[in-house]
Protein backbone atom coordinates (compact mmCIF):
# COMPACT_ATOMS: atom_id res chain seq x y z
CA UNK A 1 0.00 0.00 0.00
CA UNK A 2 3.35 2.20 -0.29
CA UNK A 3 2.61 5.63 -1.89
CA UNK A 4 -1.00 5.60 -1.99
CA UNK A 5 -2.29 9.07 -0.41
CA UNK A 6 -6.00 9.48 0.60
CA UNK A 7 -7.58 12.90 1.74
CA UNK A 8 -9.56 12.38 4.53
CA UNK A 9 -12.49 14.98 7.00
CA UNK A 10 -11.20 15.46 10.18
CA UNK A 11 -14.61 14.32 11.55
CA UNK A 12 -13.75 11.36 10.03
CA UNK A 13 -11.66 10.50 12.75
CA UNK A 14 -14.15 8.88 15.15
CA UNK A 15 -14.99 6.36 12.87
CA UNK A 16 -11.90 4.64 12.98
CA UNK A 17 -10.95 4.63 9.41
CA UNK A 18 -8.14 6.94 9.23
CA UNK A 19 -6.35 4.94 11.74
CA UNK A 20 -7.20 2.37 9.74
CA UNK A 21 -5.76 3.30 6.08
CA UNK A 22 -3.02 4.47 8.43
CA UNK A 23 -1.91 1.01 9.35
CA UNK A 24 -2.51 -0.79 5.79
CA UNK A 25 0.35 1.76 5.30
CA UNK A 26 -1.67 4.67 3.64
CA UNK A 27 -0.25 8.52 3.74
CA UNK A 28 -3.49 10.22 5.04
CA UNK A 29 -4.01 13.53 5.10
CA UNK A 30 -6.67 15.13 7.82
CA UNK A 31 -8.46 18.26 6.39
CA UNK A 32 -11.96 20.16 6.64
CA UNK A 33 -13.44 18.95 3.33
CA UNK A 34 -16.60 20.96 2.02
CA UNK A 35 -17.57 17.92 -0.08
CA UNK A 36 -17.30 14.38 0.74
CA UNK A 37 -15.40 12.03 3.19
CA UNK A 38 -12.56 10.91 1.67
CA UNK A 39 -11.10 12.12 -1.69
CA UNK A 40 -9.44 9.07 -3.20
CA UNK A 41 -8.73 10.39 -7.15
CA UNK A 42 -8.90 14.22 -8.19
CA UNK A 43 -12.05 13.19 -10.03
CA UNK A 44 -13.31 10.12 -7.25
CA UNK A 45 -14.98 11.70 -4.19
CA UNK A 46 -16.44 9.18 -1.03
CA UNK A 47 -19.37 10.34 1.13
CA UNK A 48 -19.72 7.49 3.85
CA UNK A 49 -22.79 6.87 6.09
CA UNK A 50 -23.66 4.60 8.86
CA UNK A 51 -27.17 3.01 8.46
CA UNK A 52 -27.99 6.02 10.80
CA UNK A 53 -26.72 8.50 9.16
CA UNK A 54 -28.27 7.94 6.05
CA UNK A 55 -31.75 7.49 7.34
CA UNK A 56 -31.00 10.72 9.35
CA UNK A 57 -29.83 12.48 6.45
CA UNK A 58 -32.90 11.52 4.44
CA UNK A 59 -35.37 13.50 6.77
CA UNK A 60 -33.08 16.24 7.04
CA UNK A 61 -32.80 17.01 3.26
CA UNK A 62 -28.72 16.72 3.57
CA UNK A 63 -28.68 13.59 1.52
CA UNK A 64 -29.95 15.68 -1.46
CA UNK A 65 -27.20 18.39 -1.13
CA UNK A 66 -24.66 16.24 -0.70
CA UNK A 67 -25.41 14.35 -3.85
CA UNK A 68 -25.68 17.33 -5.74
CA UNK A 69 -22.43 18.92 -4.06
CA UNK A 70 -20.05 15.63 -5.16
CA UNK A 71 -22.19 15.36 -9.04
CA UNK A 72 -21.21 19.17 -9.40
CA UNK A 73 -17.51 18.85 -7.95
CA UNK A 74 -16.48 15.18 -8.75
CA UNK A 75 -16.56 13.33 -12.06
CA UNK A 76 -17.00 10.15 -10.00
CA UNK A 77 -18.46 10.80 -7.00
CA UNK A 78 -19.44 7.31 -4.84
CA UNK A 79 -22.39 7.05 -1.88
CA UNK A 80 -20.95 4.33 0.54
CA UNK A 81 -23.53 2.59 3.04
CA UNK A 82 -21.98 1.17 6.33
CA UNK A 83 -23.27 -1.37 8.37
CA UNK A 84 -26.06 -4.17 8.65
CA UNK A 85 -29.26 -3.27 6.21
CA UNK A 86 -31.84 -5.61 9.08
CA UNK A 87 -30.95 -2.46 11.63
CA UNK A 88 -33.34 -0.82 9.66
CA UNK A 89 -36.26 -2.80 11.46
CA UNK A 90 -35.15 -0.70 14.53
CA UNK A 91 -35.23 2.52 13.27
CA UNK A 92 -37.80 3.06 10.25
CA UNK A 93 -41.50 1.45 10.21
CA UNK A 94 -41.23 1.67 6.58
CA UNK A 95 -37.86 0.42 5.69
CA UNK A 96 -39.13 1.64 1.88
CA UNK A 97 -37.86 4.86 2.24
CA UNK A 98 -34.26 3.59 2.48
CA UNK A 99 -34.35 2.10 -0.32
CA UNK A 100 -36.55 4.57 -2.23
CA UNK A 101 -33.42 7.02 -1.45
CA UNK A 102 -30.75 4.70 -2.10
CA UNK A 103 -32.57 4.34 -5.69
CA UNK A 104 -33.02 7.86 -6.34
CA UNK A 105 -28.74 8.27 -5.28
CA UNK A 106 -28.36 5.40 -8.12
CA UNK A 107 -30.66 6.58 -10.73
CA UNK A 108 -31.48 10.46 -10.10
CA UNK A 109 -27.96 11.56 -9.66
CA UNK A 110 -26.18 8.46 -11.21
CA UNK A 111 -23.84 8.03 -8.30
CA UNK A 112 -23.50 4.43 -7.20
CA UNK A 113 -23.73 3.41 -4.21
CA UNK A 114 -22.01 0.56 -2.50
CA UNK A 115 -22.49 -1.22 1.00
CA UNK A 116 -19.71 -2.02 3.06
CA UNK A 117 -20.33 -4.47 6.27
CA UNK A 118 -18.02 -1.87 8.89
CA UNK A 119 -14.99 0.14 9.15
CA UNK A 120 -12.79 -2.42 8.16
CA UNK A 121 -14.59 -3.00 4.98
CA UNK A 122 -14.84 0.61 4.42
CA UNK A 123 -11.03 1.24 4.65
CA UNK A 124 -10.30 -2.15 2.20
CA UNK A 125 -12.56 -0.16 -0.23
CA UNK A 126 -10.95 2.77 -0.11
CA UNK A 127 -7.92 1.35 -0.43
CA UNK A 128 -8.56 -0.23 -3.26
CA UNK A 129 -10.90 3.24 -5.26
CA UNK A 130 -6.85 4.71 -4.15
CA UNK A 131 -4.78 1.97 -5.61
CA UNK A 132 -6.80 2.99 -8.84
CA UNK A 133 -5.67 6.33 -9.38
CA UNK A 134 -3.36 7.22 -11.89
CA UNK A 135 0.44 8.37 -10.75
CA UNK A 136 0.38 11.47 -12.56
CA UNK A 137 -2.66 12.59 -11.62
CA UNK A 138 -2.94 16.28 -10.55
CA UNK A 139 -3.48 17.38 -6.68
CA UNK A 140 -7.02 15.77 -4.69
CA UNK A 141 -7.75 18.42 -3.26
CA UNK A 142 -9.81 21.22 -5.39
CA UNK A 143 -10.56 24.82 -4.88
CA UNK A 144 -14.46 24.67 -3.91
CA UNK A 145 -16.22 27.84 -3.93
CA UNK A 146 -17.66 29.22 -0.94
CA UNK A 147 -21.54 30.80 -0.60
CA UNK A 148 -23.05 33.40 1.63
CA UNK A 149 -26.19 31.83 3.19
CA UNK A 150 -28.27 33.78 0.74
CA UNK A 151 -26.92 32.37 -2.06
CA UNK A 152 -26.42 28.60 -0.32
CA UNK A 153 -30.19 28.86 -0.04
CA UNK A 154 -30.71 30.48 -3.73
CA UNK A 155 -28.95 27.74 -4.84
CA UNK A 156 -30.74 24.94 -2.40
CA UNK A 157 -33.73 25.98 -4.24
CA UNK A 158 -32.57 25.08 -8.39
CA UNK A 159 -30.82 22.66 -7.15
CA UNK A 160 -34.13 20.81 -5.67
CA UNK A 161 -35.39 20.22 -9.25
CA UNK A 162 -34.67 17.19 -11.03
CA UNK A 163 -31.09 16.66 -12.93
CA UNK A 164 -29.66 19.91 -11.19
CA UNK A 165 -26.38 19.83 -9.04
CA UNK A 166 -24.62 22.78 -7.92
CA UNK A 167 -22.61 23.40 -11.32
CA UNK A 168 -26.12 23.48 -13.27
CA UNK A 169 -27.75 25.46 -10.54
CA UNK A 170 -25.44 27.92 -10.80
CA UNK A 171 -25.02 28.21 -13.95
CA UNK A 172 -29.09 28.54 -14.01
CA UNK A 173 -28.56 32.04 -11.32
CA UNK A 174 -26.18 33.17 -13.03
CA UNK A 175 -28.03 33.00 -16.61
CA UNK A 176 -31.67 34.22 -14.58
CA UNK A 177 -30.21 36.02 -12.29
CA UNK A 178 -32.65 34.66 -9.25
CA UNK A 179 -34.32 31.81 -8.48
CA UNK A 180 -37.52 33.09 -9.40
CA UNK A 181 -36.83 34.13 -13.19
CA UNK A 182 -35.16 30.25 -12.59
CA UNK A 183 -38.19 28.66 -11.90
CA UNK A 184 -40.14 30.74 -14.65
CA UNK A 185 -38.04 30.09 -17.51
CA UNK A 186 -39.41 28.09 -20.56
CA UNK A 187 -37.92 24.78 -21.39
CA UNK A 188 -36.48 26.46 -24.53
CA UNK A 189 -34.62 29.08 -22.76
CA UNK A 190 -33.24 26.32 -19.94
CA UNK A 191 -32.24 24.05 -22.46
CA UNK A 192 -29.81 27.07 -23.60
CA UNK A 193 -27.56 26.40 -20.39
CA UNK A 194 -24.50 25.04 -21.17
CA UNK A 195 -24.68 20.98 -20.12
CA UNK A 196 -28.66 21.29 -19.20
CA UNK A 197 -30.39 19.68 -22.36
CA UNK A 198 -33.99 19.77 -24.03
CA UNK A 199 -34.44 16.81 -22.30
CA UNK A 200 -33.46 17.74 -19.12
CA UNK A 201 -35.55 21.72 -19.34
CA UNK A 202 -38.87 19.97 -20.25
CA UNK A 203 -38.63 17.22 -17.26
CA UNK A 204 -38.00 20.26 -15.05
CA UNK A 205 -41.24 22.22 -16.58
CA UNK A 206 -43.18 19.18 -16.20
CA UNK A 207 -42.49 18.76 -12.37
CA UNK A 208 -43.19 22.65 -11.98
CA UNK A 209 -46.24 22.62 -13.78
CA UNK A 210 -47.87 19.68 -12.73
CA UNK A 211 -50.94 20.24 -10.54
CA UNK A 212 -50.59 18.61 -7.23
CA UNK A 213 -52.85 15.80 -6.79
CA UNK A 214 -53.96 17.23 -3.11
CA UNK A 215 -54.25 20.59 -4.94
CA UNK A 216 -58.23 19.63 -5.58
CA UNK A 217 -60.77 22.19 -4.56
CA UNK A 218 -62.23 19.48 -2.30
CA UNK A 219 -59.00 19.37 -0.25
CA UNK A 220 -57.59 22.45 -0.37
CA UNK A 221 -57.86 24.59 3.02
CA UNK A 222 -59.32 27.92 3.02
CA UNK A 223 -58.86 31.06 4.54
CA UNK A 224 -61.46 32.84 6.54
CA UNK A 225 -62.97 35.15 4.58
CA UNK A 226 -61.02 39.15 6.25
């Protein structure tokens, strides 16, 4: 494992991976890292999650920004799962919605995502995405641009439509300016962005202007009259 170098989150540390890759013989490095886990390749980013963790990050909505955070930074970004699938029983009644988000990381953002039984089998893998890369290869470590909350949350909000990561959303606010002229904008003038597609703009307009199906007069609350 002599020469293989692997960028790893400081809060990474309490897993027990880093010490880990350290004794397989690994040169780690232990830095802040604004997207991912563990940077393995300039183009091969690792976000790993305990069972836990990605339930928790599910209901929390950090699963989605995550996912679009490695697709707009990382030409191979990679979802890891850690840990024993039947703990689910223990802490979802429907263990569907897992899965339903493990299938939307595969097939909505075309990351893959790969289980690993613990730590031990989480370092072996890592080793092994590391023993892949290239010796010429450039630095791990990129330059990732920071945002003001205003714009994190500008940004949240493109990025929450289908296909979009943080390199199309921005390039969506920077073309419309905000998110509302965003959200507004034909299919024919999205598809104009650089890497977005026709068929990419006219799934977008069809999930903004689909009716909701709890949108019916019948169900709809109203306001007492002023």
């Amino acid at each position: 494992m002599g020469g293989l170098r692997i960028v790893a989150d400081e809060r990474e540390r309490k897993s027990g991976i880093p010490a880990l890759l350290k004794k397989a013989g690994l040169e780690l490095e232990a830095r802040t890292l604004p997207v991912g886990d563990y940077i393995v390749a300039s183009e091969t980013v690792v976000e790993r999650k305990s069972i836990q963790d990605m339930v928790s990050s599910i209901f929390d909505g950090r699963l989605h920004d995550q996912c679009s955070r490695m697709k707009a930074h990382f030409e191979h970004p990679v979802v890891v799962v850690e840990g024993n699938a039947d703990d689910l029983l223990g802490i979802l009644d429907n263990p569907m919605v897992f899965y339903g988000a493990l299938s939307g990381v595969a097939l909505d953002y075309n990351i893959p995502v790969v289980p690993t039984p613990n730590a031990e089998g989480t370092a072996r893998l890592l080793a092994a995405m590391a023993a892949r890369r290239p010796k010429s290869a450039g630095p791990l470590v990129k330059k990732i641009r920071k945002y003001a909350d205003v714009e994190r949350q500008q940004l949240g909000i493109v990025c929450s439509l289908p296909g979009i990561g943080e390199r199309l959303g921005t390039r969506m606010l920077e073309r419309f300016q905000t998110p509302a002229a965003a959200l507004a904008a034909s299919a024919a003038d999205l598809a104009k962005i650089p890497g977005m597609g026709r068929s990419r703009a006219l799934r977008i307009r069809r999930v903004l202007d689909r009716k909701c199906a709890d949108a019916s007069p019948a169900k709809q609350d109203t306001l007492p009259a002023p």
